[in-house]
C-alpha atoms as a PDB file:
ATOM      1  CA  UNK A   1      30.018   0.217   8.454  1.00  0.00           C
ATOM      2  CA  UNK A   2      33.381   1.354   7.438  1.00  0.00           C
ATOM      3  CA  UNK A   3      33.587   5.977   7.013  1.00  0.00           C
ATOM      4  CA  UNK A   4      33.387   4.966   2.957  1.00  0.00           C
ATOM      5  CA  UNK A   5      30.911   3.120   2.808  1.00  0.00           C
ATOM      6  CA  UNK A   6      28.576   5.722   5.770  1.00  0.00           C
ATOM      7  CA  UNK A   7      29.005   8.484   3.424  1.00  0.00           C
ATOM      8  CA  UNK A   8      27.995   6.670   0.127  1.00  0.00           C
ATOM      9  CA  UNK A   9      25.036   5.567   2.613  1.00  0.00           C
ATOM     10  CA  UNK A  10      23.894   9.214   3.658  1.00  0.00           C
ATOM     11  CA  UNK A  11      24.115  10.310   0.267  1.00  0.00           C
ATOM     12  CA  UNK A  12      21.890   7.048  -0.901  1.00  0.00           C
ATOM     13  CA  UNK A  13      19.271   7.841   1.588  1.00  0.00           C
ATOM     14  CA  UNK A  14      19.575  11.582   1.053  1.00  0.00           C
ATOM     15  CA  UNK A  15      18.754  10.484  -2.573  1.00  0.00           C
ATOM     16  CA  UNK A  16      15.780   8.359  -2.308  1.00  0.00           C
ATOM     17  CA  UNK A  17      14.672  11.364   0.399  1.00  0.00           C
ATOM     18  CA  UNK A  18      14.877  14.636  -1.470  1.00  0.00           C
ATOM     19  CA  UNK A  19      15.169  13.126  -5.103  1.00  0.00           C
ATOM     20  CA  UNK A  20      12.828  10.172  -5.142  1.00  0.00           C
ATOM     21  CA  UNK A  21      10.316  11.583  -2.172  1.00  0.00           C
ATOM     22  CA  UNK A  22      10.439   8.013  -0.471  1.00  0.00           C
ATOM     23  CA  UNK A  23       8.559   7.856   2.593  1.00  0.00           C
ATOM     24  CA  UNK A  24      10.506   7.168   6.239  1.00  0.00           C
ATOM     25  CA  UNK A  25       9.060   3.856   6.329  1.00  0.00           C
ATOM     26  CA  UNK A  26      10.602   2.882   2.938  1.00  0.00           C
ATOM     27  CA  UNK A  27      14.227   4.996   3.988  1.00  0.00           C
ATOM     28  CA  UNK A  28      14.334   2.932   7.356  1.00  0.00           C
ATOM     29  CA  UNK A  29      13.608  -0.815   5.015  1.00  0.00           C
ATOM     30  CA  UNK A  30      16.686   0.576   2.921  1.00  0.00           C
ATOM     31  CA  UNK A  31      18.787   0.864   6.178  1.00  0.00           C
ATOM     32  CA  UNK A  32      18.074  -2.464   7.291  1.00  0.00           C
ATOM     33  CA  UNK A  33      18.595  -3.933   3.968  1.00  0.00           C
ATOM     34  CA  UNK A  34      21.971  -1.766   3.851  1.00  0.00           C
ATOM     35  CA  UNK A  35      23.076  -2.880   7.579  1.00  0.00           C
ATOM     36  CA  UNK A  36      22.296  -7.115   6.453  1.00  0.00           C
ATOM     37  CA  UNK A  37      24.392  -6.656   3.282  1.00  0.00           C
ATOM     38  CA  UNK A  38      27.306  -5.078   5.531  1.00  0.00           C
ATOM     39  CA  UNK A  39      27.275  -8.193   7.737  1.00  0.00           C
ATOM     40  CA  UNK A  40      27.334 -10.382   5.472  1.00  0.00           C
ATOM     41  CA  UNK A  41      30.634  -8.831   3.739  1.00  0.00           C
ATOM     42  CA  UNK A  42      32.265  -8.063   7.172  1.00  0.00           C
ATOM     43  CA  UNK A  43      31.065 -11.936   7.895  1.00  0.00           C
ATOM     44  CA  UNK A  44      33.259 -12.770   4.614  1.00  0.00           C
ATOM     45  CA  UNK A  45      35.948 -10.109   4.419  1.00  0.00           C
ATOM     46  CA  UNK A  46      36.539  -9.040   7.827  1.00  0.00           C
ATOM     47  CA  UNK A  47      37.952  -5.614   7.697  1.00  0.00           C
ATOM     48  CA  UNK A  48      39.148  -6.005   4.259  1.00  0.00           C
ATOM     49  CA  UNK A  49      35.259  -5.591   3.605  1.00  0.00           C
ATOM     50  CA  UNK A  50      34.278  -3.342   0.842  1.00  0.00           C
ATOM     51  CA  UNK A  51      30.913  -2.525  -1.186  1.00  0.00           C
ATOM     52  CA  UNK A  52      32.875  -0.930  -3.714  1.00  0.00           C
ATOM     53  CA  UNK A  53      34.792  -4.748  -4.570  1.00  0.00           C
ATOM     54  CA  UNK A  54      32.176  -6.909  -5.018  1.00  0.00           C
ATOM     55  CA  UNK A  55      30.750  -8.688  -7.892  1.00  0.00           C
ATOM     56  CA  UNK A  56      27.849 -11.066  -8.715  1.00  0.00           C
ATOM     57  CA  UNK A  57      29.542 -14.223  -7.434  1.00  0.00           C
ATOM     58  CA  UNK A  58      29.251 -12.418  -4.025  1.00  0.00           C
ATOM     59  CA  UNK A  59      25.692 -11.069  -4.619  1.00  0.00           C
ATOM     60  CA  UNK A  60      25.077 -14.885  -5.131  1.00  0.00           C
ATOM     61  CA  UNK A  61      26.553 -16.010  -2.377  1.00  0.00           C
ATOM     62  CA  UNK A  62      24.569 -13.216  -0.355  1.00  0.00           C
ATOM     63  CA  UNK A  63      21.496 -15.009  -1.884  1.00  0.00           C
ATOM     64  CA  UNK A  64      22.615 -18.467  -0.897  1.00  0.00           C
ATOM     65  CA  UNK A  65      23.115 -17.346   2.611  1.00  0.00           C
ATOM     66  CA  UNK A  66      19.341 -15.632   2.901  1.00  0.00           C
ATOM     67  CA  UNK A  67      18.060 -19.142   1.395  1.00  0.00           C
ATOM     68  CA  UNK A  68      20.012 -20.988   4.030  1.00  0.00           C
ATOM     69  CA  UNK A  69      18.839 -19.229   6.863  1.00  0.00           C
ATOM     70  CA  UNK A  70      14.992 -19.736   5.336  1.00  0.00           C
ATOM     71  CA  UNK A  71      14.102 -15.850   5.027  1.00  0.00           C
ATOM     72  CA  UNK A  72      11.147 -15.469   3.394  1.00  0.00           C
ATOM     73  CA  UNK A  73      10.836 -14.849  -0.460  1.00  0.00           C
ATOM     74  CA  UNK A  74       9.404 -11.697  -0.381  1.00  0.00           C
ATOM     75  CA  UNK A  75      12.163 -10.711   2.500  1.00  0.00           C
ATOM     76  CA  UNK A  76      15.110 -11.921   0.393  1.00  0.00           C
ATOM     77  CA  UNK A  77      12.971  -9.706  -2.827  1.00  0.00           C
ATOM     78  CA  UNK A  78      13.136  -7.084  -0.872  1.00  0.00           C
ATOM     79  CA  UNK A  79      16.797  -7.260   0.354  1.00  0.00           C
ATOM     80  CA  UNK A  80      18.220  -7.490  -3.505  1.00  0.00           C
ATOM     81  CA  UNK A  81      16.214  -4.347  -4.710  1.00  0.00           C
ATOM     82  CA  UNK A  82      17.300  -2.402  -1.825  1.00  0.00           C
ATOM     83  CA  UNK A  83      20.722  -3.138  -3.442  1.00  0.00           C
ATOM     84  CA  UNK A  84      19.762  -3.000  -7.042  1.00  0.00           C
ATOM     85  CA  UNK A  85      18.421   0.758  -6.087  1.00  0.00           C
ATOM     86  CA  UNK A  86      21.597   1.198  -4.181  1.00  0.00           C
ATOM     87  CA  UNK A  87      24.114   0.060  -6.849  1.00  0.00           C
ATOM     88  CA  UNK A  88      22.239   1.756  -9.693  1.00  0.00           C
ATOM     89  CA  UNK A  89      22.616   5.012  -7.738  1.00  0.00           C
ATOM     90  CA  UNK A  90      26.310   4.149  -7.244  1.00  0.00           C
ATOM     91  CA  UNK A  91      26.460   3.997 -11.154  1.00  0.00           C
ATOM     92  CA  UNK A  92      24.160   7.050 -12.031  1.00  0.00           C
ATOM     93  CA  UNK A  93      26.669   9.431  -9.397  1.00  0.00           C
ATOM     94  CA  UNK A  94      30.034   7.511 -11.505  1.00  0.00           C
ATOM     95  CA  UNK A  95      31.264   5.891  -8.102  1.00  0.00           C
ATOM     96  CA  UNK A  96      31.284   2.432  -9.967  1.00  0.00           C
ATOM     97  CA  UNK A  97      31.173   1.790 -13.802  1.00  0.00           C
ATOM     98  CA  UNK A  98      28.712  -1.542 -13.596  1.00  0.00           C
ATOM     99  CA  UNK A  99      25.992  -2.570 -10.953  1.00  0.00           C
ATOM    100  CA  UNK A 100      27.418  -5.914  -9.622  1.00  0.00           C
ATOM    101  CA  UNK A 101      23.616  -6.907  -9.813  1.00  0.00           C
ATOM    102  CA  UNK A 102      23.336  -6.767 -13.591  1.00  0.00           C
ATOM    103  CA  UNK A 103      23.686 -10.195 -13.835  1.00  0.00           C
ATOM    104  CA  UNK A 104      21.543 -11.522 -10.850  1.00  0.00           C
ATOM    105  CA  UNK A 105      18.085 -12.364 -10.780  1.00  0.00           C
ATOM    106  CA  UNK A 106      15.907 -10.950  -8.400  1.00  0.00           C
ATOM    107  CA  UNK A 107      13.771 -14.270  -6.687  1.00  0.00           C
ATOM    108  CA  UNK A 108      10.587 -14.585  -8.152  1.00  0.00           C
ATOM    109  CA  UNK A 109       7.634 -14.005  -5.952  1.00  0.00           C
ATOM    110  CA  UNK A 110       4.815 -16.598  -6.170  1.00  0.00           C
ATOM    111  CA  UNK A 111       1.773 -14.404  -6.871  1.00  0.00           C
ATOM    112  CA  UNK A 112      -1.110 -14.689  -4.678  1.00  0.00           C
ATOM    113  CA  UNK A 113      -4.426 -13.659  -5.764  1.00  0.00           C
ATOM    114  CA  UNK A 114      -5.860 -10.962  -3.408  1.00  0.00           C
ATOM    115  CA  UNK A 115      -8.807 -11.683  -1.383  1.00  0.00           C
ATOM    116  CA  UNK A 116     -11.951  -9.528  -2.000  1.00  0.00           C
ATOM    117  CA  UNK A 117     -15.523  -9.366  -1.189  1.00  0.00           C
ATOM    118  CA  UNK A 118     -18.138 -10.275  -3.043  1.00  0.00           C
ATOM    119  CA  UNK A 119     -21.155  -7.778  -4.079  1.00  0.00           C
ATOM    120  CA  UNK A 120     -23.618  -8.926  -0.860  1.00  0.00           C
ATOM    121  CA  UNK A 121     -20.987  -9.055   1.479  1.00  0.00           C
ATOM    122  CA  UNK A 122     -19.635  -5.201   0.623  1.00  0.00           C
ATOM    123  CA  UNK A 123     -23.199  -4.370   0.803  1.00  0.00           C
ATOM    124  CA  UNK A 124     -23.596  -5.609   4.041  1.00  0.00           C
ATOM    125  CA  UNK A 125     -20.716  -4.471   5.607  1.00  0.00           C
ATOM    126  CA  UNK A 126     -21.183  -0.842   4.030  1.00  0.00           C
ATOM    127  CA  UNK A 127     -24.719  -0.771   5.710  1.00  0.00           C
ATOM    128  CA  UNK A 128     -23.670  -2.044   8.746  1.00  0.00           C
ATOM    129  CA  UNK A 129     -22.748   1.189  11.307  1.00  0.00           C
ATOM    130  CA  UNK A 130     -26.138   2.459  13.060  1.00  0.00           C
ATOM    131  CA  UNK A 131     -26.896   6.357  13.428  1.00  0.00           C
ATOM    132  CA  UNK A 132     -24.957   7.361  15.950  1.00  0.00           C
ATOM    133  CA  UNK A 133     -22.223  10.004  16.136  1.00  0.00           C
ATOM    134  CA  UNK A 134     -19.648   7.603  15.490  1.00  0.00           C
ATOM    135  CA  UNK A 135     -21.821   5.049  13.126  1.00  0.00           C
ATOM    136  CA  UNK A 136     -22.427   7.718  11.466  1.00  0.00           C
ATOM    137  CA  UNK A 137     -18.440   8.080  10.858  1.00  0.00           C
ATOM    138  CA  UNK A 138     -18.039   4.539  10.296  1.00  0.00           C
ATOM    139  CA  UNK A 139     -20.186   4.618   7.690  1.00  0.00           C
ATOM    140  CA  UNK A 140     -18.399   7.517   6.088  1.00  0.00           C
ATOM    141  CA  UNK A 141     -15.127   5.607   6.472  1.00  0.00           C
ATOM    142  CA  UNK A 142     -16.302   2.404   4.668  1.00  0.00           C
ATOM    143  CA  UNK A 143     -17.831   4.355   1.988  1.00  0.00           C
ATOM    144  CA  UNK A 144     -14.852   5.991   1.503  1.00  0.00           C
ATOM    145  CA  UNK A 145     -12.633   3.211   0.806  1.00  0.00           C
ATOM    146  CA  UNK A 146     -14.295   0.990  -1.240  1.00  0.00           C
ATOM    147  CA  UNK A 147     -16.441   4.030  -3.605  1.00  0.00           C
ATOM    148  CA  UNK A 148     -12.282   5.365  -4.067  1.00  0.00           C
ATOM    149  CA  UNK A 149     -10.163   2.008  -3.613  1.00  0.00           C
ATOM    150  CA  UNK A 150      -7.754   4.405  -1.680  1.00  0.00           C
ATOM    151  CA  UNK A 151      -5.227   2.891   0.625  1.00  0.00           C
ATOM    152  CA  UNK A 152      -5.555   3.826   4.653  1.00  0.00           C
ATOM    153  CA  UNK A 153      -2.469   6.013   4.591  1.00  0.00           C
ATOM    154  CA  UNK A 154      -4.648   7.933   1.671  1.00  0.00           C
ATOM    155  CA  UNK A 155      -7.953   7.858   3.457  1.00  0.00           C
ATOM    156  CA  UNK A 156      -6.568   9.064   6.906  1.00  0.00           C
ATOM    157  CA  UNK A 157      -4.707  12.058   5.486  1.00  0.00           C
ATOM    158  CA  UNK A 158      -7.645  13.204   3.376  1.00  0.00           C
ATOM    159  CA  UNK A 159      -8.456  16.685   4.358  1.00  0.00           C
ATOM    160  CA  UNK A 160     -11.256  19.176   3.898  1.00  0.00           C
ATOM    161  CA  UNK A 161      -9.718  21.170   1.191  1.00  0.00           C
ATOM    162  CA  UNK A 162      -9.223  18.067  -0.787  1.00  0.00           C
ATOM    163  CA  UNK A 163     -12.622  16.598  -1.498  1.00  0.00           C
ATOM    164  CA  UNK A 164     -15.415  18.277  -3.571  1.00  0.00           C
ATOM    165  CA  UNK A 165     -18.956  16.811  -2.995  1.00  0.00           C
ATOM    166  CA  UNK A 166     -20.850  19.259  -5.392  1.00  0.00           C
ATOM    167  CA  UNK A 167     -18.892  18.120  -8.332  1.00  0.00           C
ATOM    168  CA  UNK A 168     -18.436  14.579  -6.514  1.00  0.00           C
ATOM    169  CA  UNK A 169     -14.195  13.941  -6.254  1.00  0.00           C
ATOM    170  CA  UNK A 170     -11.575  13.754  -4.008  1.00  0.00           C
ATOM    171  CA  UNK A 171      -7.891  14.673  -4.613  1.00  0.00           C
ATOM    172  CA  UNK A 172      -5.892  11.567  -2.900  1.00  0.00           C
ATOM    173  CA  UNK A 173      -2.516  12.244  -1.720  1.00  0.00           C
ATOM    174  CA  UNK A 174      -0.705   8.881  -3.045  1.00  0.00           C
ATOM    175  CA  UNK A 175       2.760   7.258  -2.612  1.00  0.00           C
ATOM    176  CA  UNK A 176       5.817   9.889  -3.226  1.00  0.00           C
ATOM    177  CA  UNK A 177       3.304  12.596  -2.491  1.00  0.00           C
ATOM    178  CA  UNK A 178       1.258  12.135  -6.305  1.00  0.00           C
ATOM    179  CA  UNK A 179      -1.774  13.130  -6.159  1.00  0.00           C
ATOM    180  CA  UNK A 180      -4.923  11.551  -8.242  1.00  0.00           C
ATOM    181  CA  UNK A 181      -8.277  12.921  -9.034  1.00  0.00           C
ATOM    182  CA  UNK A 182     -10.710  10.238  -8.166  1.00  0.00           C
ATOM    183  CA  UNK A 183     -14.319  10.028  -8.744  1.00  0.00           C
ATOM    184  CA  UNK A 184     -17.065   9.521  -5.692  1.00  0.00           C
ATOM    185  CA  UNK A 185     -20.921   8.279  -6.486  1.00  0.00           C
ATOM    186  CA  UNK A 186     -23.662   9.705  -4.958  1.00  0.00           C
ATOM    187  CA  UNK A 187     -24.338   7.215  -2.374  1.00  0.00           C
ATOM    188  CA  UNK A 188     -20.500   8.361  -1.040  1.00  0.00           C
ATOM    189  CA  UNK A 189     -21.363  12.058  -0.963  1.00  0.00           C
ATOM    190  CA  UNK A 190     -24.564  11.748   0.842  1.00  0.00           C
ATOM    191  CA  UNK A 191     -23.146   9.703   3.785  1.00  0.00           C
ATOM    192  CA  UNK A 192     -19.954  11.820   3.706  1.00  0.00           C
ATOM    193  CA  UNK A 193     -22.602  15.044   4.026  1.00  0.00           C
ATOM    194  CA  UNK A 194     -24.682  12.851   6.772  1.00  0.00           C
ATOM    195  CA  UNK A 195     -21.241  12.454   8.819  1.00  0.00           C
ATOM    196  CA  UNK A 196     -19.965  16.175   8.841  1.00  0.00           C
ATOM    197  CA  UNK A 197     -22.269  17.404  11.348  1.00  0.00           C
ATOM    198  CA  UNK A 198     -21.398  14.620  13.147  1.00  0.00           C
ATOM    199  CA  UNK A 199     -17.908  15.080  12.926  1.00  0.00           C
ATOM    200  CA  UNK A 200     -18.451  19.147  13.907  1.00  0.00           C
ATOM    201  CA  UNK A 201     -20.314  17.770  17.162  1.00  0.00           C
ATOM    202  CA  UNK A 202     -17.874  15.571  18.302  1.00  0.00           C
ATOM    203  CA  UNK A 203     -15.229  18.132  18.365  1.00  0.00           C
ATOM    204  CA  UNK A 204     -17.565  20.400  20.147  1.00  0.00           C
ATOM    205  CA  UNK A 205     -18.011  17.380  22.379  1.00  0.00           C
ATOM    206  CA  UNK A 206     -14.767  17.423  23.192  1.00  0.00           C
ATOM    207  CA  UNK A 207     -13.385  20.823  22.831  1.00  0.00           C
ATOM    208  CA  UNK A 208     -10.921  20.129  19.733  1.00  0.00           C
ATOM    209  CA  UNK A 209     -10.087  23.181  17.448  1.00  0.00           C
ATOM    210  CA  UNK A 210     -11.040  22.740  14.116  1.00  0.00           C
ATOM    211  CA  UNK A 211      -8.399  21.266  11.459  1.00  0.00           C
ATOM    212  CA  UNK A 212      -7.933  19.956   8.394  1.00  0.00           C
ATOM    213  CA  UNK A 213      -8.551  16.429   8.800  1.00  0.00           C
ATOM    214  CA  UNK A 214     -11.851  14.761   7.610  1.00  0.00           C
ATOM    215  CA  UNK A 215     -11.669  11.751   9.624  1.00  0.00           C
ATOM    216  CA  UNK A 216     -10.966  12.165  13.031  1.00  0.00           C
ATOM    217  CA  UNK A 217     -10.945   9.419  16.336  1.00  0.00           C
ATOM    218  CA  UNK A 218     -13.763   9.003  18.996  1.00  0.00           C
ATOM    219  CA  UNK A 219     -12.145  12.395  20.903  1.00  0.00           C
ATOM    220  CA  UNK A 220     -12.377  14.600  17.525  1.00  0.00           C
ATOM    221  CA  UNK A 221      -8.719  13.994  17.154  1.00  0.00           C
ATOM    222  CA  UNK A 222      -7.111  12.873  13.543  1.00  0.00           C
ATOM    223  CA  UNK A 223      -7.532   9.545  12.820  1.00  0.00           C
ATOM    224  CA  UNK A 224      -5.014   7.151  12.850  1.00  0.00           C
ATOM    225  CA  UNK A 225      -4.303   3.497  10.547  1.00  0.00           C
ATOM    226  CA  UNK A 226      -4.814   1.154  13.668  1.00  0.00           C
ATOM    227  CA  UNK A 227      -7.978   3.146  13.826  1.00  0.00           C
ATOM    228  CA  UNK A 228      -9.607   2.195  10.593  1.00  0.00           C
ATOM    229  CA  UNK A 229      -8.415  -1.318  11.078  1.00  0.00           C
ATOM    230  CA  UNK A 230      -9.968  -1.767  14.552  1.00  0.00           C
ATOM    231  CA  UNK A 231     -13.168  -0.023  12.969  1.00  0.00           C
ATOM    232  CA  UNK A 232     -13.504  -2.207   9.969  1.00  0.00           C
ATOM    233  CA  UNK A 233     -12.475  -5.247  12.557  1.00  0.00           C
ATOM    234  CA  UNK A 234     -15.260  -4.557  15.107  1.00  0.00           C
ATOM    235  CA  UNK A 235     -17.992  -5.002  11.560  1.00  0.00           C
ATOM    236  CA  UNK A 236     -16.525  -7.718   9.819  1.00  0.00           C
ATOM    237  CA  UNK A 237     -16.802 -10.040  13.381  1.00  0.00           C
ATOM    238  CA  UNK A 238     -20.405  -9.035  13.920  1.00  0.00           C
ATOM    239  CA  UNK A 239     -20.946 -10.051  10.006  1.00  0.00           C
ATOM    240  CA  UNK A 240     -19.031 -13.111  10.664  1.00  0.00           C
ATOM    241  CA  UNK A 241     -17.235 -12.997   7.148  1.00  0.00           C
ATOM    242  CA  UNK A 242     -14.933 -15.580   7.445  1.00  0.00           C
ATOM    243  CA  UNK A 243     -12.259 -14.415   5.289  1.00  0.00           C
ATOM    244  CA  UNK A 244      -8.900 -12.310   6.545  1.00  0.00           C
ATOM    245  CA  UNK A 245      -9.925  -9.004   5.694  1.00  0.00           C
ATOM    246  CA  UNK A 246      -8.033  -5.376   6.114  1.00  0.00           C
ATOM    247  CA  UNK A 247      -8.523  -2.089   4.735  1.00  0.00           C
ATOM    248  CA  UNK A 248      -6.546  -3.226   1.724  1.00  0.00           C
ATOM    249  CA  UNK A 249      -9.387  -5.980   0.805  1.00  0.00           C
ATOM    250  CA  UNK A 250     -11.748  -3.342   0.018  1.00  0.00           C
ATOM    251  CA  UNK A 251      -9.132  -1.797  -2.273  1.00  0.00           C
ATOM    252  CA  UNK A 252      -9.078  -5.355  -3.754  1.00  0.00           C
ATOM    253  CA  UNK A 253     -12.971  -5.254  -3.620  1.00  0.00           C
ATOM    254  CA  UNK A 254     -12.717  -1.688  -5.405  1.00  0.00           C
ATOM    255  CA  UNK A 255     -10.606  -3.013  -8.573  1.00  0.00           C
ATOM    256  CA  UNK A 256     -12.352  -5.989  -8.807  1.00  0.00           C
ATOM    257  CA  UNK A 257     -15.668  -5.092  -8.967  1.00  0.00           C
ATOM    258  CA  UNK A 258     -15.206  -2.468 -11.310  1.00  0.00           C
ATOM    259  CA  UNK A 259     -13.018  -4.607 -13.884  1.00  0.00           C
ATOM    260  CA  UNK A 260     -16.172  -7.548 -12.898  1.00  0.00           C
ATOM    261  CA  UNK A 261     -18.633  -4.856 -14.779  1.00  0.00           C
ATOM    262  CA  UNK A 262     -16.751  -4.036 -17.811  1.00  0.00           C
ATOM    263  CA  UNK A 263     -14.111  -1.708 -16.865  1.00  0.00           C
ATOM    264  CA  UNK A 264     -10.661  -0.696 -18.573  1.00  0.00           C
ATOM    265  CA  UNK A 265      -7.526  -1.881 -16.781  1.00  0.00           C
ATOM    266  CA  UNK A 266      -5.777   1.226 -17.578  1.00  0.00           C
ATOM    267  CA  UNK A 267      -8.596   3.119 -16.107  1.00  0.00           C
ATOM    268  CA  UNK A 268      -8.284   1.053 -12.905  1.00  0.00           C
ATOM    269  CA  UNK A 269      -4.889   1.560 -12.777  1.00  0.00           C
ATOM    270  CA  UNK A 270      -5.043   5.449 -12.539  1.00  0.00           C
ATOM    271  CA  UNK A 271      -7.815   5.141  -9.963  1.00  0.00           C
ATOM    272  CA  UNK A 272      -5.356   3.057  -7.652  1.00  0.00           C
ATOM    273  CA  UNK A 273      -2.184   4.743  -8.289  1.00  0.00           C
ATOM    274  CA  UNK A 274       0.533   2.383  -9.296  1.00  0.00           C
ATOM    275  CA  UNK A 275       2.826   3.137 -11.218  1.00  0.00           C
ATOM    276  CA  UNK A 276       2.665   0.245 -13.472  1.00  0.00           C
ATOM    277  CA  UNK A 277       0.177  -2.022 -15.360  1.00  0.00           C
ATOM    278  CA  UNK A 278       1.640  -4.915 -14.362  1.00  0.00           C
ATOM    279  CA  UNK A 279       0.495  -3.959 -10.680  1.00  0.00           C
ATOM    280  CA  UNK A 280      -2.910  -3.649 -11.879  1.00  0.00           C
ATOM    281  CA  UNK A 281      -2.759  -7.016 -13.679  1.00  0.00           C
ATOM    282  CA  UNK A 282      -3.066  -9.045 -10.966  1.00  0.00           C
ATOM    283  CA  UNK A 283      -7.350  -8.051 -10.473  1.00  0.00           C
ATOM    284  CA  UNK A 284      -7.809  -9.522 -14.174  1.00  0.00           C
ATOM    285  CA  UNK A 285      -6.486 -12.820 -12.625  1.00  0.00           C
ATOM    286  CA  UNK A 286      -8.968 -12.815 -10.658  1.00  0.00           C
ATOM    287  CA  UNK A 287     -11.733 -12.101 -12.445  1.00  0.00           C
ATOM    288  CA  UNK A 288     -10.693 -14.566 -14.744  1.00  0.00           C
ATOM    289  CA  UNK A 289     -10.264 -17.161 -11.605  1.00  0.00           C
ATOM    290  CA  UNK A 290     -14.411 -15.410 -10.580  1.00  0.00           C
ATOM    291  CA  UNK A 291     -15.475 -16.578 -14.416  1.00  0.00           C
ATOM    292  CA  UNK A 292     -13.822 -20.200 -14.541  1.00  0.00           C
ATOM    293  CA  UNK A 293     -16.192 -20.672 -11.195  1.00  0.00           C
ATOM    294  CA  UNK A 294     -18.912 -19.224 -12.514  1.00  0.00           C
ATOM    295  CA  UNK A 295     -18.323 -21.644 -15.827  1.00  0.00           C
ATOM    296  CA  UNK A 296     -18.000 -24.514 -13.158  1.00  0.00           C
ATOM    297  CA  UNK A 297     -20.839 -24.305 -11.271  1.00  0.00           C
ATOM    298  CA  UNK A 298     -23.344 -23.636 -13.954  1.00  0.00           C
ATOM    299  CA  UNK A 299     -22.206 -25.550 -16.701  1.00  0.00           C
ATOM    300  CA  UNK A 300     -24.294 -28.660 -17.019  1.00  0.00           C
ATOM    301  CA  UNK A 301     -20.941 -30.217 -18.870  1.00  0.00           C
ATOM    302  CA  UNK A 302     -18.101 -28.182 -16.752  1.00  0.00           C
END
């Protein structure tokens, strides 16, 4: 990467850092996406390479040379916004007049309808954990997730100060740091109330000083993502649900269940914590996919 072109970099990523409050995970994709691009124009250009010189013919002929190597869609998706972002930014701080991009298309995405649970099997599963110390967390864990649809990143930074069980909410701490008020039933509260004590002995147990963190490991420590996974793993094998299923299915499960019995799509929408409608869209294809079965299988002239 030419001096130029580093600077206009650190001042991207400084951007999307301070300005935009984009996580490290989503900085470090923009790097990589950053780095490709560069190849490819010192592959074409040598050292006469320049991201201030190119225009959609070459963003094109990025895209043809992503196809030809058989990236994935989604990969190649990815790749183009990172420079749409990039380019846009370029324009907002008058380094270039035009985005070169403003006349490509990003690839379109074949949408895949999320997989879910259905109303027995999140019963079962949420029932599952026995009594013990850690069941008892388990269980607090599971109920978490599917009575708040919160993602794993949300559920694992939850902390004490954030979640009122008299008046029944929790304050979620979102993507770019939003937060969202969200809602918890009863059932939630009382196995969230069941698992503190459990959670105070197990840091006795092993000596840990107290700290913010509701959810915390086998040795009273905070919880990690691999954790939840390998907890929600260890029920769904001895359920034998046959279906590939992560901490984001119960999300799925959340949004479609509640949109299943009657509820607004703008209302599920704030509860998840996207941005846009059109994110939340994708649950009333599904329960429209849920009703055409239900018309199939019990219509005597489907």
């Amino acid at each position: 990467m030419r001096n130029e072109e580093q600077k206009l970099a650190e001042r991207f990523f400084n951007y999307l850092e301070v300005e935009k409050n984009s996580s490290p995970l989503t900085i470090t994709n923009y790097q990589k996406d950053m780095r490709a691009f560069d190849a490819f124009l010192v592959s074409r250009s040598g050292d006469n390479a320049s991201w201030l010189n190119i225009d959609a013919l070459t963003v094109r002929a990025y895209l043809a040379d992503l196809n030809k190597k058989k990236y994935a869609r989604k990969t190649i998706a990815r790749r183009i916004s990172s420079l749409r972002s990039f380019y846009k930014f370029l324009v907002r701080e008058n380094v270039l007049e035009n985005s070169p991009l403003q006349r490509v298309r990003t690839p379109k995405l074949e949408k895949k309808l999320p997989t879910f649970l259905d109303e027995m099997e999140i019963s079962e599963l949420l029932t599952s954990p026995d009594d013990s110390l850690l069941g008892k967390r388990d269980r607090a864990i599971l109920e978490m997730l599917y009575a708040t649809g919160c993602r794993v990143s949300e559920l694992v930074g939850l902390t004490i100060n954030r979640i009122d069980l008299g008046n029944r909410f929790v304050i979620l701490l979102g993507k770019g740091n939003k937060e969202r008020v969200v809602p918890i039933g009863h059932t939630c509260v009382k196995v969230i109330r069941d698992y503190l004590p459990a959670r105070a002995e197990l840091m006795n147990k092993y000596g840990v000083d107290e700290h913010e963190h509701i959810y915390i490991n086998s040795r009273g420590g905070a919880l990690t993502d691999r954790s939840v996974r390998r907890v929600l793993d260890k029920y769904i094998k001895a359920l034998a649900i046959h279906k590939n299923i992560s901490p984001h299915t119960i999300r799925h499960t959340f949004a479609t269940h509640l949109l299943e019995h009657g509820a607004d799509l703008r209302a599920v929408q704030e509860l998840l914590g996207h941005e846009n409608l059109s994110t939340t869209q994708i649950y009333t294809h599904v329960t429209t996919e849920r009703i055409a079965e239900v018309y199939r299988e019990n219509h005597p002239r489907a």
